[in-house]
Protein backbone atom coordinates (compact mmCIF):
# COMPACT_ATOMS: atom_id res chain seq x y z
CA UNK A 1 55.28 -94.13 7.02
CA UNK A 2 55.64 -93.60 3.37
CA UNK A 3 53.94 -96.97 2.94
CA UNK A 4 50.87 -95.12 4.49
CA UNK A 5 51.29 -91.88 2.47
CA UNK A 6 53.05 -90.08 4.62
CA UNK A 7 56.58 -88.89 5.49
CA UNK A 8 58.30 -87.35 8.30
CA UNK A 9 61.98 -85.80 8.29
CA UNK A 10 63.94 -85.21 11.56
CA UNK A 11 66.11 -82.31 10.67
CA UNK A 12 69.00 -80.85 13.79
CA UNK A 13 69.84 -77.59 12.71
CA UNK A 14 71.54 -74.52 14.94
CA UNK A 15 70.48 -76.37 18.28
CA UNK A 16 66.68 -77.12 17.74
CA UNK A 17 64.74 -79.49 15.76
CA UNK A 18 62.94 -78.91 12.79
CA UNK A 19 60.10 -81.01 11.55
CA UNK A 20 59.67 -81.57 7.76
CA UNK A 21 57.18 -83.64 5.46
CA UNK A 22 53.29 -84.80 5.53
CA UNK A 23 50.94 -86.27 7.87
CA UNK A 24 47.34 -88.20 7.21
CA UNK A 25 45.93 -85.88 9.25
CA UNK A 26 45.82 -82.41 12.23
CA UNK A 27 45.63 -85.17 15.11
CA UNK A 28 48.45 -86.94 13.64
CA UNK A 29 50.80 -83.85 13.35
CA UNK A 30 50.15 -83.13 17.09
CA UNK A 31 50.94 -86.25 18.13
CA UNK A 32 54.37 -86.32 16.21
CA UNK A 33 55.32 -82.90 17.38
CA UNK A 34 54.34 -84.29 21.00
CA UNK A 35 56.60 -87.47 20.88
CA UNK A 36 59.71 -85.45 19.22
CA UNK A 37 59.58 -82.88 22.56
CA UNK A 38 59.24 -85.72 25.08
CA UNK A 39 62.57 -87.25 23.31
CA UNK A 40 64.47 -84.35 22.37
CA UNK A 41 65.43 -81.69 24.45
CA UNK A 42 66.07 -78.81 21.99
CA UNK A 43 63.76 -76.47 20.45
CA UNK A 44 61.19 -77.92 17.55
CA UNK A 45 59.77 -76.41 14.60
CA UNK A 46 57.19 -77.72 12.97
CA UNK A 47 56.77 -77.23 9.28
CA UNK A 48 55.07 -80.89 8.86
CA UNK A 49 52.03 -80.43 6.32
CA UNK A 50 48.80 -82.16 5.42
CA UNK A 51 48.32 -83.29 1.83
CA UNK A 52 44.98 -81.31 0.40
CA UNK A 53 43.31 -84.41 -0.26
CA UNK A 54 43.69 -85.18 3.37
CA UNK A 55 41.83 -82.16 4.52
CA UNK A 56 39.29 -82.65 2.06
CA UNK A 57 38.51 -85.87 3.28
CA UNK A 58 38.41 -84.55 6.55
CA UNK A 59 36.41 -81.92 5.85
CA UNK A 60 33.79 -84.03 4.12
CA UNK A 61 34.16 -86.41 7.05
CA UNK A 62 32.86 -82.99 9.86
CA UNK A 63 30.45 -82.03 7.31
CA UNK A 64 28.51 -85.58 6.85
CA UNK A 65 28.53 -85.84 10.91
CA UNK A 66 27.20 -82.34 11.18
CA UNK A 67 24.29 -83.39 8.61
CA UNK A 68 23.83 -86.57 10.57
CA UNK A 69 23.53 -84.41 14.00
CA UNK A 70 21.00 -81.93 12.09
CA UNK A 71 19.24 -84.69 10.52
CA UNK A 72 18.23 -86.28 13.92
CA UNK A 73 17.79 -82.36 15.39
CA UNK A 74 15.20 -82.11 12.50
CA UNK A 75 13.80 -85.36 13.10
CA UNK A 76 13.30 -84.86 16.76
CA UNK A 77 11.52 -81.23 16.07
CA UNK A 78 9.46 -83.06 13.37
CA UNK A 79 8.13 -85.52 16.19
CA UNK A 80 8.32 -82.58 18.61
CA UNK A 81 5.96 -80.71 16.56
CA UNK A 82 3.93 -83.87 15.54
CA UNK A 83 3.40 -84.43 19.31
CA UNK A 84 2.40 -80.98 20.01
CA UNK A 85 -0.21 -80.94 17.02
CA UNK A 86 -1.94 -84.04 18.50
CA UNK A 87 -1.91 -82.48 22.05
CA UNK A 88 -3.52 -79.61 20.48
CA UNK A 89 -6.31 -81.45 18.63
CA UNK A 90 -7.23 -83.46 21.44
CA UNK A 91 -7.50 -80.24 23.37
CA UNK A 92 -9.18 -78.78 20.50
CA UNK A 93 -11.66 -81.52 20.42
CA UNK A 94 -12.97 -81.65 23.93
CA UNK A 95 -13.31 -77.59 23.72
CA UNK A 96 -15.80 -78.06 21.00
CA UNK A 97 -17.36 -80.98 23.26
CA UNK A 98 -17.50 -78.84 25.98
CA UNK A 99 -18.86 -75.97 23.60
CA UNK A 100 -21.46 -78.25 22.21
CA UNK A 101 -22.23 -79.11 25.79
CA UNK A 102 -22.93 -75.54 26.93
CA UNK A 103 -24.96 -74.49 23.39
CA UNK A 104 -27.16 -77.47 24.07
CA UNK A 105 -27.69 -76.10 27.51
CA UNK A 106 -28.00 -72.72 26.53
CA UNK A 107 -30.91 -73.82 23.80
CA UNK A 108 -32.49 -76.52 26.51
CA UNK A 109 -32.82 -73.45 28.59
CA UNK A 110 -33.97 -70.79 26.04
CA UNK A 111 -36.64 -73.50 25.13
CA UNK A 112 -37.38 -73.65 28.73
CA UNK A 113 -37.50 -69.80 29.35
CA UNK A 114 -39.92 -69.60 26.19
CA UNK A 115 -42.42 -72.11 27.33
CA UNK A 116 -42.39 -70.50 30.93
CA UNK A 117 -42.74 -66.88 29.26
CA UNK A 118 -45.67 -67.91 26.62
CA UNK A 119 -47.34 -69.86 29.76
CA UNK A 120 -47.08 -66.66 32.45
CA UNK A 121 -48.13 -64.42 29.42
CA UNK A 122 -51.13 -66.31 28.25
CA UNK A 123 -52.59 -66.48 31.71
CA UNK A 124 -52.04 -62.69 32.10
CA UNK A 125 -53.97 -62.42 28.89
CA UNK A 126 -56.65 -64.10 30.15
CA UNK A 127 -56.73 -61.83 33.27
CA UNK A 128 -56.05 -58.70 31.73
CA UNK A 129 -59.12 -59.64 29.04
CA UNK A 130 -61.39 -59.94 31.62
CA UNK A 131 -60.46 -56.60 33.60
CA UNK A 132 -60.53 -54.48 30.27
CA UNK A 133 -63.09 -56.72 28.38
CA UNK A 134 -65.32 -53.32 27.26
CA UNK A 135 -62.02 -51.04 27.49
CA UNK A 136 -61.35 -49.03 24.57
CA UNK A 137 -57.81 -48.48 25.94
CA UNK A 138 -56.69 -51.93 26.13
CA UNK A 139 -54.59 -54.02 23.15
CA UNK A 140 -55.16 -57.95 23.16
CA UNK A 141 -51.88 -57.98 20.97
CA UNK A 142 -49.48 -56.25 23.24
CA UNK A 143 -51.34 -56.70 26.60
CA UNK A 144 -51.05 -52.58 27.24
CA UNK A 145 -52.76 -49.71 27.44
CA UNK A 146 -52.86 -47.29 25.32
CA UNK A 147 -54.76 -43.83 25.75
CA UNK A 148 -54.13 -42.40 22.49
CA UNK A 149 -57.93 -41.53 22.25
CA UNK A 150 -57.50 -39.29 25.71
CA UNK A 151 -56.09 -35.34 24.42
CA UNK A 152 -53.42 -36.07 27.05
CA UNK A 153 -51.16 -33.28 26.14
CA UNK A 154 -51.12 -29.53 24.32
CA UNK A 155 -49.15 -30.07 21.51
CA UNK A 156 -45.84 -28.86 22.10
CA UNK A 157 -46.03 -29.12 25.76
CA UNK A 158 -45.76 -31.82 28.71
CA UNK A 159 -48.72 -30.21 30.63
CA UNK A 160 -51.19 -32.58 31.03
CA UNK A 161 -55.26 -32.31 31.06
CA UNK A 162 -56.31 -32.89 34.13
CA UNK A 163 -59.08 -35.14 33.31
CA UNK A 164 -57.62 -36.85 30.97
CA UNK A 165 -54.79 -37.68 33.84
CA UNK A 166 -57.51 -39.14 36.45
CA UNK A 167 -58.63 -41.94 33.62
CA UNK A 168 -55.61 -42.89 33.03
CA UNK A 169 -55.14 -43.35 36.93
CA UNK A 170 -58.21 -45.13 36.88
CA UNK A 171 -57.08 -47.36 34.21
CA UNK A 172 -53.72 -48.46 35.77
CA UNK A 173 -54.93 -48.96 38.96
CA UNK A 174 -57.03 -51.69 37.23
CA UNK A 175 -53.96 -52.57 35.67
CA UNK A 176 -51.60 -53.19 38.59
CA UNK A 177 -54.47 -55.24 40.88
CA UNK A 178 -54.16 -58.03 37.37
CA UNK A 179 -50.50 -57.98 37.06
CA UNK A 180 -49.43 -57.81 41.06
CA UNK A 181 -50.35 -61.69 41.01
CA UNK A 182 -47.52 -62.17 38.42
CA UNK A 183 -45.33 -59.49 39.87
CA UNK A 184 -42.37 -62.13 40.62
CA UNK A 185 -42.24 -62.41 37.00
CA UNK A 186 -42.29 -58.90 35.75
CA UNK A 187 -38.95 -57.33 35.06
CA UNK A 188 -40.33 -53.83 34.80
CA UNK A 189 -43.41 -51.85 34.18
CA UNK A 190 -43.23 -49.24 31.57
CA UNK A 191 -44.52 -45.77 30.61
CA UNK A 192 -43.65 -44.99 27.08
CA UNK A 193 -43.60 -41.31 25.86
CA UNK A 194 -44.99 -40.23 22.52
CA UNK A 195 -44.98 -36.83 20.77
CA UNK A 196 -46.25 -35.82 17.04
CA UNK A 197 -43.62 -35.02 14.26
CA UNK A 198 -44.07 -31.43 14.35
CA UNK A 199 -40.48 -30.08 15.47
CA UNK A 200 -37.23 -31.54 14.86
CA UNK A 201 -36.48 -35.23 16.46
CA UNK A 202 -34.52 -34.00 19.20
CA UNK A 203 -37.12 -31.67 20.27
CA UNK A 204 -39.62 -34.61 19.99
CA UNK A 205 -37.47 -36.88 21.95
CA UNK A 206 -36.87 -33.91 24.43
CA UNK A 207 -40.89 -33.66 24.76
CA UNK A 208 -41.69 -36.99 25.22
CA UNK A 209 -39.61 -38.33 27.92
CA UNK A 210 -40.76 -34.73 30.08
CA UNK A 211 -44.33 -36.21 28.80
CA UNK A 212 -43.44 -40.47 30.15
CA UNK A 213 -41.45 -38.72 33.44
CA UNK A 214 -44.52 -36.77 34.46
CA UNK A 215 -47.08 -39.59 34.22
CA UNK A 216 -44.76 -41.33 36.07
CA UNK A 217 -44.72 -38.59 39.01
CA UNK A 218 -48.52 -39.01 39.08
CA UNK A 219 -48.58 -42.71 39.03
CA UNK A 220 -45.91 -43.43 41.42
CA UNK A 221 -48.59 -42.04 44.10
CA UNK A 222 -51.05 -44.79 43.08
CA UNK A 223 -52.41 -46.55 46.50
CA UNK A 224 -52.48 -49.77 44.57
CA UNK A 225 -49.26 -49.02 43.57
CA UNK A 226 -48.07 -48.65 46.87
CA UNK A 227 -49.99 -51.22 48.65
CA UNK A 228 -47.99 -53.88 46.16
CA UNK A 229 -44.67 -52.63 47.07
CA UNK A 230 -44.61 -52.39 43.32
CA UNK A 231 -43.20 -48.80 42.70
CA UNK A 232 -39.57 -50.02 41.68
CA UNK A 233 -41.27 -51.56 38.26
CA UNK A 234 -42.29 -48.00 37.41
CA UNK A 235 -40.15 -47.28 34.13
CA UNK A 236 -40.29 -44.85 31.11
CA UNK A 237 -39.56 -45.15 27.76
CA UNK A 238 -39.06 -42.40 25.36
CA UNK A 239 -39.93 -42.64 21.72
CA UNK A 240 -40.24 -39.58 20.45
CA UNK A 241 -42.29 -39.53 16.83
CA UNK A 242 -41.48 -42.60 15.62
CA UNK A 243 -44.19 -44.69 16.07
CA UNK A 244 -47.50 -42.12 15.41
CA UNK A 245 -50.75 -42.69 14.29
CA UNK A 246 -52.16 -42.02 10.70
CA UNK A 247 -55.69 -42.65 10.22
CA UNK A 248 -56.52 -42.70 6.47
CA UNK A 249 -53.20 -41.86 5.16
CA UNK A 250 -52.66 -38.60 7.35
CA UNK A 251 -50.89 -38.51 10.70
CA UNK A 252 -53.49 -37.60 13.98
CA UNK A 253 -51.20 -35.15 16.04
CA UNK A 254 -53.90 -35.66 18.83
CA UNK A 255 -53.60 -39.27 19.10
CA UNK A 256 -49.53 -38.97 18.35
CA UNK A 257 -49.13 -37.51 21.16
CA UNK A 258 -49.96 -40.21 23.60
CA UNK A 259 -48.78 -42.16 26.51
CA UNK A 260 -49.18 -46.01 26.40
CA UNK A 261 -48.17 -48.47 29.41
CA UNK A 262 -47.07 -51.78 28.98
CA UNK A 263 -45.06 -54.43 31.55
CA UNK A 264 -41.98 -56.39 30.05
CA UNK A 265 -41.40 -60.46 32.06
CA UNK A 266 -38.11 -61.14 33.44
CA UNK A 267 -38.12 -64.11 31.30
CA UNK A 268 -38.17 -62.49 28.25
CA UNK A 269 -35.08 -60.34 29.10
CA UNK A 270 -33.52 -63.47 30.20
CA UNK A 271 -34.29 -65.44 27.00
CA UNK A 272 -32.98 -61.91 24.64
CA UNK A 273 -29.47 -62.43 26.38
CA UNK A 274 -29.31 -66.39 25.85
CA UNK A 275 -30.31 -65.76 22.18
CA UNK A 276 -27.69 -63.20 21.86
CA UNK A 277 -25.16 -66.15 23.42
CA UNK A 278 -26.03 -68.64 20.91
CA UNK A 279 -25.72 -65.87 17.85
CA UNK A 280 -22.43 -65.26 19.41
């Protein structure tokens, strides 16, 4: 074996055997010390050794199969990965089809929505014009009344003037026969509640809903109201001072604090919330 680089020495000493020398290698010196107990029947110590450059060799030997198994371990995560990048952008891609898709819907039907609204509006333009056509309360740009010419309210309080209340009646009545042919298209009908800016803006918010909710009380008893099934439009808005009147510079308290009535279409609260989605 010393042709080989290595030696072994058989060695009987005090009854057992002892093992001396060098091996190529761990498997090697098992394998000796295995064949020397199947022959011998005495005790064996092993004191065989393996030569350093031996175990370096070894070692380098574990440590290039270890890289090897890494290596493909890498390899396979790399494709792992790779694989799971293209599932992603294929899934990726048909979200932003589908996303497309649904904004091209969503603008197909705010387009729609906006030609329906303008259409119903127009034609309750025309109506409205030729109810109120020598009306001093209606507006052609907002398609409402307003009453701010009518000394509705004591400044300061929501106690209304009596005769100031019946034309207003009058007025909506008039109101409510024009727009109960479009009422399937009318979201809600509104009473909005004005004050002046005397007081503080809490106080003037205060004043003006307790101004819109008692209109309301009187118009909710309209027969023409009633007769169109239409009380469940009736709605207030409260505005407080922030929209009053100024002729010539200076602020009219009289005409501040007003009440003005005005309808809103189901449409347009329809196309506000697709809008919103497309921003979004």
């Amino acid at each position: 074996m010393e042709e080989t680089g290595q030696k072994v020495e058989v060695h009987y000493q005090d009854g057992h055997i002892r093992l001396e020398g060098y091996v190529a290698d761990i498997a090697q010196l098992s394998q000796i010390e295995a064949i020397t107990a199947r022959e011998e029947p005495y005790p064996i110590s092993n004191y065989l050794s393996i030569p350093q450059k031996y175990l370096i060799d070894t070692e380098i030997t574990e440590l290039k199969n270890t890289l090897l198994i890494l290596d493909k371990s890498s390899k396979e995560r790399d494709n792992l990965l790779l694989l799971e990048n293209q599932v992603l952008n294929v899934e990726l891609a048909e979200t932003i089809k589908v996303l497309h898709k649904i904004k091209q819907n969503i603008n197909e039907e705010v387009e729609s929505f906006a030609k329906q609204s303008t259409s119903i509006k127009n034609k309750m333009a025309s109506s409205l014009e030729k109810v109120f056509s020598q009306s001093t309360f209606y507006q052609e740009t907002s398609y409402s009344l307003s009453f701010e010419s009518l000394n509705l309210f004591v400044g300061g309080k929501a106690k209304y003037e009596a005769k100031a209340m019946k034309i207003i009646q009058r007025n909506f009545n008039k109101y409510i026969e024009v727009l109960e042919a479009y009422s399937p298209y009318i979201e809600s009908i509104i009473i909005e509640g004005h004050a002046d800016s005397r007081g503080d803006e809490l106080a003037n918010m205060t004043l003006s809903k307790q101004r819109a909710l008692a209109v309301r009380r009187i118009l909710l008893q309209s027969p023409t109201l009633k007769f169109y099934n239409m009380q469940g439009l009736l709605d207030i808005e409260v505005l407080g001072s922030h929209e009053v009147i100024s002729k010539d510079g200076i602020e009219d308290p009289i005409a501040s604090r007003r009440i003005e009535i005005h309808f809103e279409l189901k449409s347009n609260k329809a196309l506000d919330k697709l809008k919103k989605i497309i921003r979004e």
